[in-house]
N, C-alpha and C. Protein backbone atom coordinates (compact mmCIF):
# COMPACT_ATOMS: atom_id res chain seq x y z
N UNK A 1 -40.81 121.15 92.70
CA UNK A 1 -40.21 120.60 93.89
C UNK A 1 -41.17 119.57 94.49
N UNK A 2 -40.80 118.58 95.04
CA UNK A 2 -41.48 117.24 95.55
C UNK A 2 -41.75 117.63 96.71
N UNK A 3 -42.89 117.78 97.08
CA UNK A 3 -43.39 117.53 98.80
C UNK A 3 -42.92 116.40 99.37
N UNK A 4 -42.36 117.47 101.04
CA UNK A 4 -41.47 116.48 101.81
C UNK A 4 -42.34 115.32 102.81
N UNK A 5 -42.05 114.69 103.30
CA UNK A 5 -42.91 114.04 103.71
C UNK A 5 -43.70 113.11 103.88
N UNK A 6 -44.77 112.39 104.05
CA UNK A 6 -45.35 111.29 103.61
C UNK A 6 -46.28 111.54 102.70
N UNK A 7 -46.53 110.71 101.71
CA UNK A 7 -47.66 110.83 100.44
C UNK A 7 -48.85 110.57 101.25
N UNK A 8 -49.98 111.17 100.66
CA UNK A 8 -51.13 111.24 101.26
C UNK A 8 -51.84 110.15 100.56
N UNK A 9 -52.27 109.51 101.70
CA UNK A 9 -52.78 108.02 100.82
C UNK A 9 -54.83 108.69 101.12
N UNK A 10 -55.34 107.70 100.07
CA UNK A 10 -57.12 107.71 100.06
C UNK A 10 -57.93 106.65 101.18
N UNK A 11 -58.74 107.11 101.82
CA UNK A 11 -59.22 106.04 102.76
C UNK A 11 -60.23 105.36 101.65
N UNK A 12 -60.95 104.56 101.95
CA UNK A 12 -61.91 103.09 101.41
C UNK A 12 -63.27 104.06 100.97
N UNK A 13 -63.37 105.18 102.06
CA UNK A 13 -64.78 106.10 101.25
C UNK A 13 -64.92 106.70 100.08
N UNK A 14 -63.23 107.61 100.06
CA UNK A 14 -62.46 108.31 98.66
C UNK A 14 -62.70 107.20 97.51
N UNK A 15 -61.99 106.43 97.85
CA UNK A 15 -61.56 105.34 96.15
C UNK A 15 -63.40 104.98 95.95
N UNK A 16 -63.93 104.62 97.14
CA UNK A 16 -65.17 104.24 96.36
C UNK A 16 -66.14 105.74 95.51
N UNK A 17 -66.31 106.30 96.53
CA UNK A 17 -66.67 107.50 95.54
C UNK A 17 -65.97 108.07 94.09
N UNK A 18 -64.74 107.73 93.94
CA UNK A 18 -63.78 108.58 93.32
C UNK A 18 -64.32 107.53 91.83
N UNK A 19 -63.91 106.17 92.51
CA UNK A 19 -64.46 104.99 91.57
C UNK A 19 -66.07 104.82 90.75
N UNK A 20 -66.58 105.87 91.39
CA UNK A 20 -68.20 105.71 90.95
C UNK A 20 -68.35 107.23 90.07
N UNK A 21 -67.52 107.81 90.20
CA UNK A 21 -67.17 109.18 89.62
C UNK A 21 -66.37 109.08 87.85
N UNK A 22 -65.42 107.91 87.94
CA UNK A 22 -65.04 107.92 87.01
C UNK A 22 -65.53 107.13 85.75
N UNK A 23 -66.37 105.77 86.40
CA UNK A 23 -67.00 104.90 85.79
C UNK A 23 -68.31 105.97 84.98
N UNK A 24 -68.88 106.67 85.89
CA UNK A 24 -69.72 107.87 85.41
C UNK A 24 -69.44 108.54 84.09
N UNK A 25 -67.77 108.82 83.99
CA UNK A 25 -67.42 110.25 83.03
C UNK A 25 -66.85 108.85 81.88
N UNK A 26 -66.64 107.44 81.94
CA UNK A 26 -66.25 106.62 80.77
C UNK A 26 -67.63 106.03 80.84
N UNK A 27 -68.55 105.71 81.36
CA UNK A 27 -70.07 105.60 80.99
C UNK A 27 -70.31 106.96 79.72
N UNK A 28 -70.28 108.04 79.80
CA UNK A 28 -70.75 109.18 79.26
C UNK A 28 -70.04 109.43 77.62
N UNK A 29 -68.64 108.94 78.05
CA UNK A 29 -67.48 109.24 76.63
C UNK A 29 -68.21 107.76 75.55
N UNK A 30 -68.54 106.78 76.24
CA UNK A 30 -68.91 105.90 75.84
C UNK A 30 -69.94 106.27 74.57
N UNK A 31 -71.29 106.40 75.60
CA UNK A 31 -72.80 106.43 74.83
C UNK A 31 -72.26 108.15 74.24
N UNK A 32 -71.61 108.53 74.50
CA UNK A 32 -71.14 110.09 73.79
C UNK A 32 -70.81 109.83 72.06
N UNK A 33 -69.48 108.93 72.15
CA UNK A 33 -69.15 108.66 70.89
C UNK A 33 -69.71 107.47 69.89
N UNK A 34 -70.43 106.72 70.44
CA UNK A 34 -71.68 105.69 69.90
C UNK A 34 -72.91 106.60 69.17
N UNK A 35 -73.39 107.39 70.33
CA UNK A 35 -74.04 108.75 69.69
C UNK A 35 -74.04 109.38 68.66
N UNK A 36 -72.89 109.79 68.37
CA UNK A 36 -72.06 110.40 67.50
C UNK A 36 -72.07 109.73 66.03
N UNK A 37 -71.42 108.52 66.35
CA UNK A 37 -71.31 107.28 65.40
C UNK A 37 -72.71 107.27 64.63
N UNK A 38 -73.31 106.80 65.19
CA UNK A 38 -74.99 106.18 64.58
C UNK A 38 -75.81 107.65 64.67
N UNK A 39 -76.15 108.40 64.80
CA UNK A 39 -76.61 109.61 64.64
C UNK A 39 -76.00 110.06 63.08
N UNK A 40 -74.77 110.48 63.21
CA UNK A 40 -74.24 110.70 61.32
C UNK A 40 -74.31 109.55 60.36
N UNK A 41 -73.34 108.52 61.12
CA UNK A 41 -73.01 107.44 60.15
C UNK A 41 -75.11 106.87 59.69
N UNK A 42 -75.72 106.56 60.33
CA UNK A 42 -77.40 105.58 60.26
C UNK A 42 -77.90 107.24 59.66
N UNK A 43 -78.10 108.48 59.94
CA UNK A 43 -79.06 109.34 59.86
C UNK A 43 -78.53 110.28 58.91
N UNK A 44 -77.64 110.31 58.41
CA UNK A 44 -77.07 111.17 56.87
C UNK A 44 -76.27 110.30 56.02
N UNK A 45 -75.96 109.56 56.46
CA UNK A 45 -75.19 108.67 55.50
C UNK A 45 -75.90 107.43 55.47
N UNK A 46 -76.79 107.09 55.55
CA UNK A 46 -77.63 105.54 55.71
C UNK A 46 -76.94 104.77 54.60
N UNK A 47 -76.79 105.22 52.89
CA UNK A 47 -77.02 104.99 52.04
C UNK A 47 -75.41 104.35 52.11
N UNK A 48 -73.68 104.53 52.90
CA UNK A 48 -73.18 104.14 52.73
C UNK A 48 -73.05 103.20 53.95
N UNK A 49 -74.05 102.89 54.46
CA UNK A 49 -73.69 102.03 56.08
C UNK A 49 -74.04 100.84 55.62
N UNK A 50 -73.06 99.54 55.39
CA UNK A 50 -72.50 98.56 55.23
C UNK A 50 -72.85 97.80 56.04
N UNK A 51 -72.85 96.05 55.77
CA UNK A 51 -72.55 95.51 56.79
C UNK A 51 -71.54 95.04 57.84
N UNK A 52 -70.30 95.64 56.67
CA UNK A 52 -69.11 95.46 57.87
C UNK A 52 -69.09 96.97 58.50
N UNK A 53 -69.80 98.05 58.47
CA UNK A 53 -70.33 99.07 59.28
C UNK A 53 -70.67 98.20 60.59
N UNK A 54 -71.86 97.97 60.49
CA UNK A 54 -72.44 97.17 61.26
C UNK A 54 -71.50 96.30 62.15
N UNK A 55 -71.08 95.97 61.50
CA UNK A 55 -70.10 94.76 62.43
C UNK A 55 -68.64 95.40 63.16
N UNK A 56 -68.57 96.89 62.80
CA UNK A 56 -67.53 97.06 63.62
C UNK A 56 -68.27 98.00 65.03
N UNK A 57 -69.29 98.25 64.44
CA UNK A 57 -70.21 99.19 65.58
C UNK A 57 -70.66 97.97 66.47
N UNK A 58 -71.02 96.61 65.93
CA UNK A 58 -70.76 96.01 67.39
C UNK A 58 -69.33 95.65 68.12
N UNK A 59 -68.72 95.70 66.92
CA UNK A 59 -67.38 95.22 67.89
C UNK A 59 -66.82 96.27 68.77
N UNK A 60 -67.28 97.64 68.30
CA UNK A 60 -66.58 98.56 69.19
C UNK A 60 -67.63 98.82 70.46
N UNK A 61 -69.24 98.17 70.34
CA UNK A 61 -69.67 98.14 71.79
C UNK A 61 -69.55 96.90 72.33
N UNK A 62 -68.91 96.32 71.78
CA UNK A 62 -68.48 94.90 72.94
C UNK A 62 -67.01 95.26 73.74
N UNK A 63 -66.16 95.86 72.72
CA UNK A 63 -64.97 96.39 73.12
C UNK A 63 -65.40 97.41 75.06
N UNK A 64 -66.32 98.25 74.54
CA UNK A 64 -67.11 99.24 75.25
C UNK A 64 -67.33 98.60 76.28
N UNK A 65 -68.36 97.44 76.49
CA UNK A 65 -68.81 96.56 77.25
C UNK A 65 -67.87 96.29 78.16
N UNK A 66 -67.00 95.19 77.31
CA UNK A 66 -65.81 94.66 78.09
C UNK A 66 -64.99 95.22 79.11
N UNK A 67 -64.79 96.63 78.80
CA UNK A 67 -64.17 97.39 79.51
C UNK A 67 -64.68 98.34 80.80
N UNK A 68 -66.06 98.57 80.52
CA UNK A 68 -66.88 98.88 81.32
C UNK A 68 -67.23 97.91 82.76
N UNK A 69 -67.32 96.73 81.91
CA UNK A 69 -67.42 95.65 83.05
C UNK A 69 -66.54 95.42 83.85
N UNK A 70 -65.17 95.03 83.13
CA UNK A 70 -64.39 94.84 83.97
C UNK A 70 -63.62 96.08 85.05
N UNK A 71 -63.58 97.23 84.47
CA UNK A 71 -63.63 98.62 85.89
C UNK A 71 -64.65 97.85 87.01
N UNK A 72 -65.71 98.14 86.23
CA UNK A 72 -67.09 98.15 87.10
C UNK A 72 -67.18 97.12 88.22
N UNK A 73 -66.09 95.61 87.61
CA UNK A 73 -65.59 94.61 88.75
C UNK A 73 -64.80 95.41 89.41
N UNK A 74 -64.02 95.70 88.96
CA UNK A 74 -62.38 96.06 89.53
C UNK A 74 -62.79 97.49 90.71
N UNK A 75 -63.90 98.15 90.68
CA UNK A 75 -64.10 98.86 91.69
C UNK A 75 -65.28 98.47 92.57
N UNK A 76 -65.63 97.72 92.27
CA UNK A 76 -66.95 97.34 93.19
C UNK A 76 -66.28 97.15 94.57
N UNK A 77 -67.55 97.96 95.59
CA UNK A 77 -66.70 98.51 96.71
C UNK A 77 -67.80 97.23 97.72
N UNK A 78 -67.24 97.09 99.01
CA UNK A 78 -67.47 96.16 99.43
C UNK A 78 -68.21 96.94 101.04
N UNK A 79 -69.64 96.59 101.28
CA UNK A 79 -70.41 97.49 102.58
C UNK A 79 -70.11 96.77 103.68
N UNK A 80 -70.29 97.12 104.90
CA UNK A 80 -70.63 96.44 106.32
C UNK A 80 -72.18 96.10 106.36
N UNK A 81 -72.47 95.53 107.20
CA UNK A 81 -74.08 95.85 107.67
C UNK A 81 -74.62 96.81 108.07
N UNK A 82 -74.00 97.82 108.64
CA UNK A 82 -74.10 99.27 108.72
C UNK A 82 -74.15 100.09 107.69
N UNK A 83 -73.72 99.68 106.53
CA UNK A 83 -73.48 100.70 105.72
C UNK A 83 -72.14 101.43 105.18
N UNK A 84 -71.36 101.27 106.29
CA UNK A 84 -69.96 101.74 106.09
C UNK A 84 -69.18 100.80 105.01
N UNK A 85 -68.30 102.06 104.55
CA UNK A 85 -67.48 101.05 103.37
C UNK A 85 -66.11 99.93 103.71
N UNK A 86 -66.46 98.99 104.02
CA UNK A 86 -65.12 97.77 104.03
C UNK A 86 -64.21 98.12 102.92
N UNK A 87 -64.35 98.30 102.09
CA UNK A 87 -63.42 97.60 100.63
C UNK A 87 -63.90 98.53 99.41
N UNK A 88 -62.70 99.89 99.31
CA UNK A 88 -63.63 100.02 98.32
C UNK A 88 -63.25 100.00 96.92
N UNK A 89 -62.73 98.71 96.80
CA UNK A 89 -62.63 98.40 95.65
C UNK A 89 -60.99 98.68 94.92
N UNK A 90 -60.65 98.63 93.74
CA UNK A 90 -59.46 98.79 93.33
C UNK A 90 -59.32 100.47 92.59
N UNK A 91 -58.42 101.33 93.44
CA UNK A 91 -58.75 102.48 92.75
C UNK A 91 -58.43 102.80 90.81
N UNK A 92 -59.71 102.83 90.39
CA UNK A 92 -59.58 102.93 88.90
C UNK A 92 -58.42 104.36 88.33
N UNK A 93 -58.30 104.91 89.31
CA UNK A 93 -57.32 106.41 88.98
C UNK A 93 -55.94 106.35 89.65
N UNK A 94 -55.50 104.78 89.99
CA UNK A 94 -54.14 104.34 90.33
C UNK A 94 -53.29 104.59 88.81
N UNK A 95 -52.59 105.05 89.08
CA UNK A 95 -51.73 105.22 87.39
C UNK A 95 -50.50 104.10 87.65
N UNK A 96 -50.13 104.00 86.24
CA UNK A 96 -50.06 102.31 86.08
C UNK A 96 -50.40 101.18 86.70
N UNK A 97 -51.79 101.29 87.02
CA UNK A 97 -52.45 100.15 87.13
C UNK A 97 -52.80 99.19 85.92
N UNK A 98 -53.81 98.33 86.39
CA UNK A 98 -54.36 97.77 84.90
C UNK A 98 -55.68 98.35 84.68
N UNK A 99 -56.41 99.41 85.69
CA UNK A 99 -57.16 99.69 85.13
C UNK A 99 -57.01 101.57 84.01
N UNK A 100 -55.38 101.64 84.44
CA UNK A 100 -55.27 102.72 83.23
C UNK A 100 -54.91 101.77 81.96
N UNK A 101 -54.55 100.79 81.48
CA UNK A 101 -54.51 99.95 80.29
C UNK A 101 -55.75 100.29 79.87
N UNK A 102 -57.09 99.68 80.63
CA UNK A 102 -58.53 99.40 79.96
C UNK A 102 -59.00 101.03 79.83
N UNK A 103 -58.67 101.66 80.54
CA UNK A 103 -59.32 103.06 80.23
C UNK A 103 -58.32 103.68 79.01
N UNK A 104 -57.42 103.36 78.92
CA UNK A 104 -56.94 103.59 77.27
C UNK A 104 -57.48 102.97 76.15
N UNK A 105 -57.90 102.01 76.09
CA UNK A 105 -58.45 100.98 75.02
C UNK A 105 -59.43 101.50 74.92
N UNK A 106 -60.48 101.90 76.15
CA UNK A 106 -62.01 102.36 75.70
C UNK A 106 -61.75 104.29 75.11
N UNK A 107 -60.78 104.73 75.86
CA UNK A 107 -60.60 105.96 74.98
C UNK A 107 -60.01 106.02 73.87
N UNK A 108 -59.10 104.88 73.69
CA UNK A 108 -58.82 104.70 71.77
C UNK A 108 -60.08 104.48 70.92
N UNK A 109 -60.78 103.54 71.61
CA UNK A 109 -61.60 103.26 70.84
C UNK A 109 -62.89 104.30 70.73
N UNK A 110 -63.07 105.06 71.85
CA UNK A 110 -63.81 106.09 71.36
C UNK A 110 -63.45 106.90 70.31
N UNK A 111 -62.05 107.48 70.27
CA UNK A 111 -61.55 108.54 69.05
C UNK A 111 -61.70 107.72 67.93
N UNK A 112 -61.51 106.62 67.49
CA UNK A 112 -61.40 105.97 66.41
C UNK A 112 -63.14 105.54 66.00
N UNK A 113 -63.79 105.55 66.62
CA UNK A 113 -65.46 105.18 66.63
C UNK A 113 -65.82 106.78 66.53
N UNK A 114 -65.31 107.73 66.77
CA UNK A 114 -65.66 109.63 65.97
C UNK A 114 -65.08 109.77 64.67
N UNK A 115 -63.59 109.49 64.83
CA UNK A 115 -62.77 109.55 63.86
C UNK A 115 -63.76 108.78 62.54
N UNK A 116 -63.77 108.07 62.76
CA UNK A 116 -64.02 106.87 61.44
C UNK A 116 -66.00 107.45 61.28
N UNK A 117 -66.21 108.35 61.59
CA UNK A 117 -67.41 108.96 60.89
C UNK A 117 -66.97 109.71 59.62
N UNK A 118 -65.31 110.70 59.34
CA UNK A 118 -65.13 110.65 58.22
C UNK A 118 -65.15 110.15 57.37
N UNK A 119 -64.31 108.96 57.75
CA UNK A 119 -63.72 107.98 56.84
C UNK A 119 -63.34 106.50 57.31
N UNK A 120 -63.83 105.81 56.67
CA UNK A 120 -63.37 104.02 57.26
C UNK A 120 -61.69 103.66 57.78
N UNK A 121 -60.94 104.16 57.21
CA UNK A 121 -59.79 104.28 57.18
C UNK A 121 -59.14 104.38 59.07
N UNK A 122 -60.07 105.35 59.25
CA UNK A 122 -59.65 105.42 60.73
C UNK A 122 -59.88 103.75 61.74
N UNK A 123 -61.18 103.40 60.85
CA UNK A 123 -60.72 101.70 62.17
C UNK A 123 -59.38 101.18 61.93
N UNK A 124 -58.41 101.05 61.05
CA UNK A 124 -57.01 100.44 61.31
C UNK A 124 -56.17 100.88 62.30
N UNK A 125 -56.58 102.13 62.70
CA UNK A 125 -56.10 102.21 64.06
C UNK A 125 -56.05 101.86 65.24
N UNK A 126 -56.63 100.40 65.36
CA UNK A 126 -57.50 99.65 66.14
C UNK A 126 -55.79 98.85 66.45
N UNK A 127 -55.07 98.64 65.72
CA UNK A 127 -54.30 98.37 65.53
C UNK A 127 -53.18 98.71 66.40
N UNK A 128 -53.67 99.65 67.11
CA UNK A 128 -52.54 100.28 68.03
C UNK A 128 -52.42 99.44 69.37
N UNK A 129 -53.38 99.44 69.45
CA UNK A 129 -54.08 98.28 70.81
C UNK A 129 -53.00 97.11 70.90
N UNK A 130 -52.85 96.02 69.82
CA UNK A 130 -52.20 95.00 70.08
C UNK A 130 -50.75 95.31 69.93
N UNK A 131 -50.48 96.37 69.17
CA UNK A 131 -48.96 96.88 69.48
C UNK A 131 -48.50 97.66 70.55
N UNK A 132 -49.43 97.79 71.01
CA UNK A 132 -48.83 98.46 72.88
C UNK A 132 -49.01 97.46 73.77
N UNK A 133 -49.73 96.41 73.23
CA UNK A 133 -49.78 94.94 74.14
C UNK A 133 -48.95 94.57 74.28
N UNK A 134 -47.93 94.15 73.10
CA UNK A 134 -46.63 93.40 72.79
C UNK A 134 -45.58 93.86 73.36
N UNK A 135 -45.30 95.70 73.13
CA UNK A 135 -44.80 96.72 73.90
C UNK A 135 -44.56 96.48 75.45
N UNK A 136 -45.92 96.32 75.82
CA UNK A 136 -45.42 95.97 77.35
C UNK A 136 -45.39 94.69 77.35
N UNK A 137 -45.64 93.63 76.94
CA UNK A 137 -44.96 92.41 76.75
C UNK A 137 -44.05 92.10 77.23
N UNK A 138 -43.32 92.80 75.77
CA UNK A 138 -41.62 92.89 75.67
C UNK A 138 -41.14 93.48 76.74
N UNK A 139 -41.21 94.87 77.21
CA UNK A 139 -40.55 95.60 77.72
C UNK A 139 -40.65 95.16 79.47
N UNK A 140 -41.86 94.36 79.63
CA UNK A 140 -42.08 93.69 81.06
C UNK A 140 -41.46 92.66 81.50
N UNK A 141 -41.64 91.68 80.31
CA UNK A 141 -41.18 90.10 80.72
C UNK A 141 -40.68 89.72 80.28
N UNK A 142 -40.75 89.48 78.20
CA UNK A 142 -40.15 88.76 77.65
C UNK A 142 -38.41 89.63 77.63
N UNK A 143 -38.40 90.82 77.52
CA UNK A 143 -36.58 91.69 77.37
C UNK A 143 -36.03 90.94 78.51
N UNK A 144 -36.52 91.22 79.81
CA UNK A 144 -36.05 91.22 81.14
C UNK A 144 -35.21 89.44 81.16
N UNK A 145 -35.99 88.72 80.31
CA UNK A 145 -35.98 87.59 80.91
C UNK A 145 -35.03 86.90 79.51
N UNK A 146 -35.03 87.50 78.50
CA UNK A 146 -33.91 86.72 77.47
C UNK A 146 -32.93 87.76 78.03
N UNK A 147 -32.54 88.93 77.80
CA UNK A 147 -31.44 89.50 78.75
C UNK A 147 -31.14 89.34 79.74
N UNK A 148 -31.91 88.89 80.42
CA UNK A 148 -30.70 88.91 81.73
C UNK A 148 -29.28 88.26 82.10
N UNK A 149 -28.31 88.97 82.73
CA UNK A 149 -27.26 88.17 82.82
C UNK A 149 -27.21 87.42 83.68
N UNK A 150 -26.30 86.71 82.88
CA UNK A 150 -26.10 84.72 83.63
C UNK A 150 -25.61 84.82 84.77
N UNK A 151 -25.88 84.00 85.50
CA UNK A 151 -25.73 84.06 87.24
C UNK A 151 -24.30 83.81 87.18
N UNK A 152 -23.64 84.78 87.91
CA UNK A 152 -21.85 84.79 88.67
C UNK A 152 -21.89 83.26 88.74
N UNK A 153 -20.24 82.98 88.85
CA UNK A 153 -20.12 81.37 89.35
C UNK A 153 -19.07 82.16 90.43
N UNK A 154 -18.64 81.54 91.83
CA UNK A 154 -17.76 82.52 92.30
C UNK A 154 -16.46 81.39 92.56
N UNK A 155 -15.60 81.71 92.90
CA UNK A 155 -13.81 81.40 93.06
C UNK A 155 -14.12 79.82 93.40
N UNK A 156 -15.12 79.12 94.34
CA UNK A 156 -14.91 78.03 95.12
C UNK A 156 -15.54 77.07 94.25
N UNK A 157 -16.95 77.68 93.37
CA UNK A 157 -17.58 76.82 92.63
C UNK A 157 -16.70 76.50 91.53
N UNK A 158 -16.05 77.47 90.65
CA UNK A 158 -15.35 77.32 89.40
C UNK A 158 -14.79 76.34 89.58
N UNK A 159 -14.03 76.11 91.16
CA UNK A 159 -12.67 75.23 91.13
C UNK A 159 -13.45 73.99 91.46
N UNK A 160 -14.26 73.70 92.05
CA UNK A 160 -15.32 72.17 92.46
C UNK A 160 -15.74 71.47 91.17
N UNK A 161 -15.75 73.21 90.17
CA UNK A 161 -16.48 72.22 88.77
C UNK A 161 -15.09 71.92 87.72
N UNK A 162 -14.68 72.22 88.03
CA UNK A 162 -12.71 72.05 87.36
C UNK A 162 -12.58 70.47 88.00
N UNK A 163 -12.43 70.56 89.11
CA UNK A 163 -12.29 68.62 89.64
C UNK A 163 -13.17 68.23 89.04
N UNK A 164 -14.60 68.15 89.15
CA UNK A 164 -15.43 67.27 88.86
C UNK A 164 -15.26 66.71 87.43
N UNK A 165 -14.50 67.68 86.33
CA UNK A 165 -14.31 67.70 84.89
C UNK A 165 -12.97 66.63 84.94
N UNK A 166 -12.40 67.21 85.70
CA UNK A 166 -10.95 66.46 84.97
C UNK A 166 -10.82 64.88 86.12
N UNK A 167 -12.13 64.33 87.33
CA UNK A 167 -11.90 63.29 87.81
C UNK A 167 -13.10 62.52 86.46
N UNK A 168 -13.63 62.92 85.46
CA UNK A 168 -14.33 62.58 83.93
C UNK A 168 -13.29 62.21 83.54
């Protein structure tokens, strides 16, 4: 059952704390599964670590990076001269925001940067990323906007554009 009432909104202290809380626990999943990665893949398996090894372990900490940074913009909370919080920032735990997009990408890409300590096979799953891009693409702008139906003409226009045709 839905609570009646008004939704309880977060003041500027909440989102900033809440925001420095979460950046914390995707800081951690981060250097967690990098950990993981180069600990097995560099320290028992040396002998099959590649250079396109190499090159996806940076791409998945630039991926890392990227995403880190841009939260890390997207909540940066804004002080007074006092100390008190003005602004605190964009709450990163708004659901469907854009910062649940980037916190999916860095948690795909963590499972797939564990995953792929079995087996290489798991980076094509990287793949999922640009097909949920397109996904909301489609389903945002491009559907909305080749479907939509054609604007009504109503009783007075039809007949204005009927003269205009037959004084042609």
């Amino acid at each position: 059952m839905a609570p009646k009432g008004k939704v309880a909104t977060k003041g500027q202290k909440q989102i900033a704390e809440e925001n420095k809380q979460t950046l914390i626990y995707y800081r951690n999943i981060m250097f967690g599964a990098s950990a993981a990665y180069v600990v097995v893949r560099l320290l028992w398996w040396l002998e099959s670590f590649t250079w396109l090894h190499w090159l996806l372990l940076i791409f998945a900490s630039s991926v890392y990076f990227g995403c880190y940074q841009f939260m890390a913009f997207m909540a940066k909370a804004k002080y007074s001269s006092t100390g008190s919080v003005v602004d605190g920032g964009v709450d990163l735990n708004m659901e469907n925001g854009m910062a649940e997009h980037v916190k999916d990408i860095l948690l795909v890409t963590a499972v797939i940067q564990v995953l792929s300590i079995m087996t290489d096979y798991f980076w094509l799953l990287w793949l999922v990323i640009p097909g949920r891009a397109f996904y909301l693409l489609w389903t945002t702008i491009l559907a909305p906007w080749f479907f939509a139906p054609a604007a009504e003409v109503d009783d007075k226009k039809q007949k204005k554009m009927e003269r205009k045709m037959q004084r042609r």
